[in-house]
C-alpha atoms as a PDB file:
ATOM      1  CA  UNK A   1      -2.728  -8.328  33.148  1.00  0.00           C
ATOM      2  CA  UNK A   2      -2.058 -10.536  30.037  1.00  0.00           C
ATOM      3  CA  UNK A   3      -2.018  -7.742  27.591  1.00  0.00           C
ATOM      4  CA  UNK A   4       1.095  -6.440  29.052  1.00  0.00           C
ATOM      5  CA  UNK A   5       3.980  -6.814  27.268  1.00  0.00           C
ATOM      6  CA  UNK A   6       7.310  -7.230  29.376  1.00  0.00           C
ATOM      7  CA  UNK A   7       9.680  -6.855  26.189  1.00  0.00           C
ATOM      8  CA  UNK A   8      10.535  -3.517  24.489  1.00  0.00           C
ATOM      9  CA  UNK A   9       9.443  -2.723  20.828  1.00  0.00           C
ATOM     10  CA  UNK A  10      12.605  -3.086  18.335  1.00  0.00           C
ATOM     11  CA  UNK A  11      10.502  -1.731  15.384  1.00  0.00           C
ATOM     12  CA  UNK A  12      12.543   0.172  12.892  1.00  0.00           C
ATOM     13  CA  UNK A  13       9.662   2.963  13.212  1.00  0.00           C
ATOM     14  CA  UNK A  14       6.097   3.494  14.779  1.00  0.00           C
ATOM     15  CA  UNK A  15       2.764   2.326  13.079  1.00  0.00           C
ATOM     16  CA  UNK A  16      -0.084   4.347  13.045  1.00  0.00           C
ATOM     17  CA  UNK A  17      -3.278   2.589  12.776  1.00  0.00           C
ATOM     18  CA  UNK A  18      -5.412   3.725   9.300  1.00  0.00           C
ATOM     19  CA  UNK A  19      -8.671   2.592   7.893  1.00  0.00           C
ATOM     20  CA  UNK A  20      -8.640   3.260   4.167  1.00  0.00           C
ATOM     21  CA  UNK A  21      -9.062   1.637   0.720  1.00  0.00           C
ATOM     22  CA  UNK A  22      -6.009   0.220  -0.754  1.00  0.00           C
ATOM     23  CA  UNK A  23      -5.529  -1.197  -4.229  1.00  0.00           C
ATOM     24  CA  UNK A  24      -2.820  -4.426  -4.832  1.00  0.00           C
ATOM     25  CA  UNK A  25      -1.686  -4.408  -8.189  1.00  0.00           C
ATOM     26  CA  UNK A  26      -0.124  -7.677  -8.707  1.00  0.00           C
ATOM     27  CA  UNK A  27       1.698  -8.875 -12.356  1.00  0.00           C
ATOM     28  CA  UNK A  28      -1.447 -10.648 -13.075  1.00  0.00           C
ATOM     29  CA  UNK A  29      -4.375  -9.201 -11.168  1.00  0.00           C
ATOM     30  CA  UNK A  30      -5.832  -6.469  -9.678  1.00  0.00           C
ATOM     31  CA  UNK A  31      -7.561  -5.911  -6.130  1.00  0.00           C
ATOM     32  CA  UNK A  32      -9.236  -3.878  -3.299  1.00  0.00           C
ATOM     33  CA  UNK A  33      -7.706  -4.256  -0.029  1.00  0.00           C
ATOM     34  CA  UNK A  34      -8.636  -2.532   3.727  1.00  0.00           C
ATOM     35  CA  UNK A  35      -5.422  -0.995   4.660  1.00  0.00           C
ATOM     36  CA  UNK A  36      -4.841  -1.756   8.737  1.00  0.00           C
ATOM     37  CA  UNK A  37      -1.657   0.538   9.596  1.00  0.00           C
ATOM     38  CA  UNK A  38       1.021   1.960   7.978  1.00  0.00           C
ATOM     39  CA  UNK A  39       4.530   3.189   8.630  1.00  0.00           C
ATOM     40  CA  UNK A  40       7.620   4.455   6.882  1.00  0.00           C
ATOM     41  CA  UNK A  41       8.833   1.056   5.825  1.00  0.00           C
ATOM     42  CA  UNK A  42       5.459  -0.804   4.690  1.00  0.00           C
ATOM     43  CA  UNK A  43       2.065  -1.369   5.801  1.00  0.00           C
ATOM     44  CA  UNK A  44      -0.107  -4.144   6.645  1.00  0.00           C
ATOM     45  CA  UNK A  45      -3.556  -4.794   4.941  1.00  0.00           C
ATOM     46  CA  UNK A  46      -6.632  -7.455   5.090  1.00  0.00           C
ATOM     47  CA  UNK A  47      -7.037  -8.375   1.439  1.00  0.00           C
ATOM     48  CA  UNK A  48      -9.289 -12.391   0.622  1.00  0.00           C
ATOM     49  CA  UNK A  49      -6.362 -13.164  -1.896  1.00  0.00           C
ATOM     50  CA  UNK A  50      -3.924 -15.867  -2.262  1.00  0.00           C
ATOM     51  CA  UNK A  51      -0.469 -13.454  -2.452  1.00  0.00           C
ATOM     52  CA  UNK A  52       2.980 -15.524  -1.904  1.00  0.00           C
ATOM     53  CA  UNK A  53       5.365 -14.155   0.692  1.00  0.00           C
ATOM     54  CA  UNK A  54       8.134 -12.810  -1.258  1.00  0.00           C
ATOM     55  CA  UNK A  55       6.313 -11.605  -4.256  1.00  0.00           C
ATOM     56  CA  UNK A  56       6.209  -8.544  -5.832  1.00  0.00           C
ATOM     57  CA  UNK A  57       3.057  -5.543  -5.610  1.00  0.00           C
ATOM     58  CA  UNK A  58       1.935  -2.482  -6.048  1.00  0.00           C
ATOM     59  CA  UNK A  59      -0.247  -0.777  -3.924  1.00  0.00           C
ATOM     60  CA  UNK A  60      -2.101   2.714  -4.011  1.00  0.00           C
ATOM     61  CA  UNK A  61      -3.845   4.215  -1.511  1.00  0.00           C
ATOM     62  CA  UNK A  62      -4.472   7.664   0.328  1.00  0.00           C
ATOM     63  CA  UNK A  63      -2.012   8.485   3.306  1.00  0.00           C
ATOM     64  CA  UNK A  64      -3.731  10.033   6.290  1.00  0.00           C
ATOM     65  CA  UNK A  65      -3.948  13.683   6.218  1.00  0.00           C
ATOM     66  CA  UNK A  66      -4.088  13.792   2.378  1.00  0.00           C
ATOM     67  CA  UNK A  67      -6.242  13.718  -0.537  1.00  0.00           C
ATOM     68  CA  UNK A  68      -4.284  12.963  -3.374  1.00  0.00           C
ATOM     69  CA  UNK A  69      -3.696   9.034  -3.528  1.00  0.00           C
ATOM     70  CA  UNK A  70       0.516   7.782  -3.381  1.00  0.00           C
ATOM     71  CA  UNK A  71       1.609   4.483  -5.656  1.00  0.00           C
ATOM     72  CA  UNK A  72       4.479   2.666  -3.814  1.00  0.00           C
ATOM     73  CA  UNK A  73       6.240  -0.755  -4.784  1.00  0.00           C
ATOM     74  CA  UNK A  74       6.497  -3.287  -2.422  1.00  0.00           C
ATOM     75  CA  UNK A  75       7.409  -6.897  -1.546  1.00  0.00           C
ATOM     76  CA  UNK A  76       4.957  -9.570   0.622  1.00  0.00           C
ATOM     77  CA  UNK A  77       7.456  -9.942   3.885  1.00  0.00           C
ATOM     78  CA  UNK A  78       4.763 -11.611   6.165  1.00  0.00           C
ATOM     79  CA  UNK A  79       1.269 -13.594   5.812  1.00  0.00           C
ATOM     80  CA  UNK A  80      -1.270 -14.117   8.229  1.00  0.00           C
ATOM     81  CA  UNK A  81      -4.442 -15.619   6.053  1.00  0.00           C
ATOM     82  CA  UNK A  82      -5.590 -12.842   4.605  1.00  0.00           C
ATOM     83  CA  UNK A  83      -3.430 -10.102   6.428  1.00  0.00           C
ATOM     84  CA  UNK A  84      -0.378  -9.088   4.836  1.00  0.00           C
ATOM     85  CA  UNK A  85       2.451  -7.383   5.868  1.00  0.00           C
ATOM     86  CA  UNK A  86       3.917  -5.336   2.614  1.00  0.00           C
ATOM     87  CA  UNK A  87       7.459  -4.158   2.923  1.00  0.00           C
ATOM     88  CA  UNK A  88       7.971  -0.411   0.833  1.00  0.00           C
ATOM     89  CA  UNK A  89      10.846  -0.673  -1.401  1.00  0.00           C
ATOM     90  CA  UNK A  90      11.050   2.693  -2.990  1.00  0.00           C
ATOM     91  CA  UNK A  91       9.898   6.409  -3.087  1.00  0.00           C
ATOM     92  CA  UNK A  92       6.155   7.324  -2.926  1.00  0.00           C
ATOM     93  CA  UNK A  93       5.531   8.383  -6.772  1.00  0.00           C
ATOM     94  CA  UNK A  94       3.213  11.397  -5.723  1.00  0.00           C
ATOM     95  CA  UNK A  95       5.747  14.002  -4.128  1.00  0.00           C
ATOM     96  CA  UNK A  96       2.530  16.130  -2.304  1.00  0.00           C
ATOM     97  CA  UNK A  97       1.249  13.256  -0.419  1.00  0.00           C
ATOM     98  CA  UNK A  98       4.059  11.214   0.922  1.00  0.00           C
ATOM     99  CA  UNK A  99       3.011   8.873   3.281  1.00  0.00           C
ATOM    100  CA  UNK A 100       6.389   9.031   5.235  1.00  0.00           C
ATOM    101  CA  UNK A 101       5.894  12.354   6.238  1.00  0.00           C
ATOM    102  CA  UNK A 102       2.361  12.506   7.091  1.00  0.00           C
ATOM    103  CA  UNK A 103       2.302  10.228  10.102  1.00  0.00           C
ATOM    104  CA  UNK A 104       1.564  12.445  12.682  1.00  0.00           C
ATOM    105  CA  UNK A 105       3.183  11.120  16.080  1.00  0.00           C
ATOM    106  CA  UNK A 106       0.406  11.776  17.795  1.00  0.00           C
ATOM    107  CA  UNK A 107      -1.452   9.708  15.788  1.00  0.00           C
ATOM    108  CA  UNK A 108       0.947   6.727  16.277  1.00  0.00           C
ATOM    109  CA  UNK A 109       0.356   3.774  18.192  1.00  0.00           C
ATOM    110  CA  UNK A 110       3.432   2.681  19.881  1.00  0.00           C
ATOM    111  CA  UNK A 111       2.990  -0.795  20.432  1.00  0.00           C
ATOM    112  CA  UNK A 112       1.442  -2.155  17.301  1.00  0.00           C
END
């Protein structure tokens, strides 16, 4: 089969695959994004946008399992066109929905 892989996964933790609205806030602008997955150390979104790796962003966005939207700060670590992969670098600032905890392992997809 070519879909098999015949390496293991070395990812720090598991994904789980999420379709939701996220909003970049950048120094200078402002905009929607489709958040793709999500794990406890960033997420990856699909966002028409010209974002540098490296820089600096916000994003907000509601964690599965939750209805009160989480603001986390973040750095561009990989760019793919217009998927980007957004590495968290601190604490959710809404305590009820942290999107760390919510992942439910069920939910997970282990090899994405």
């Amino acid at each position: 089969m070519i879909f098999k892989r015949n390496f293991p996964i070395t990812r720090r933790s598991r994904r789980q695959w999420i379709n939701t609205s996220v909003q970049v806030f950048t120094p200078s602008t402002h905009m929607d994004a489709l958040g793709i997955n999500l794990s406890d150390g960033g997420m990856c979104f699909f966002s028409v946008a010209n974002l540098r790796v490296g820089s600096p962003v916000d994003i907000e966005f509601k964690p599965p399992h939750s209805d009160a939207p989480v603001r986390v700060s973040g750095k561009i670590r990989h760019r793919a066109l217009y998927l980007y992969g957004i590495e968290f670098l601190g604490e959710m600032e809404d305590s009820h929905a942290d999107a760390r905890h919510s992942t439910a392992p069920h939910d997970s997809h282990p090899g994405a």
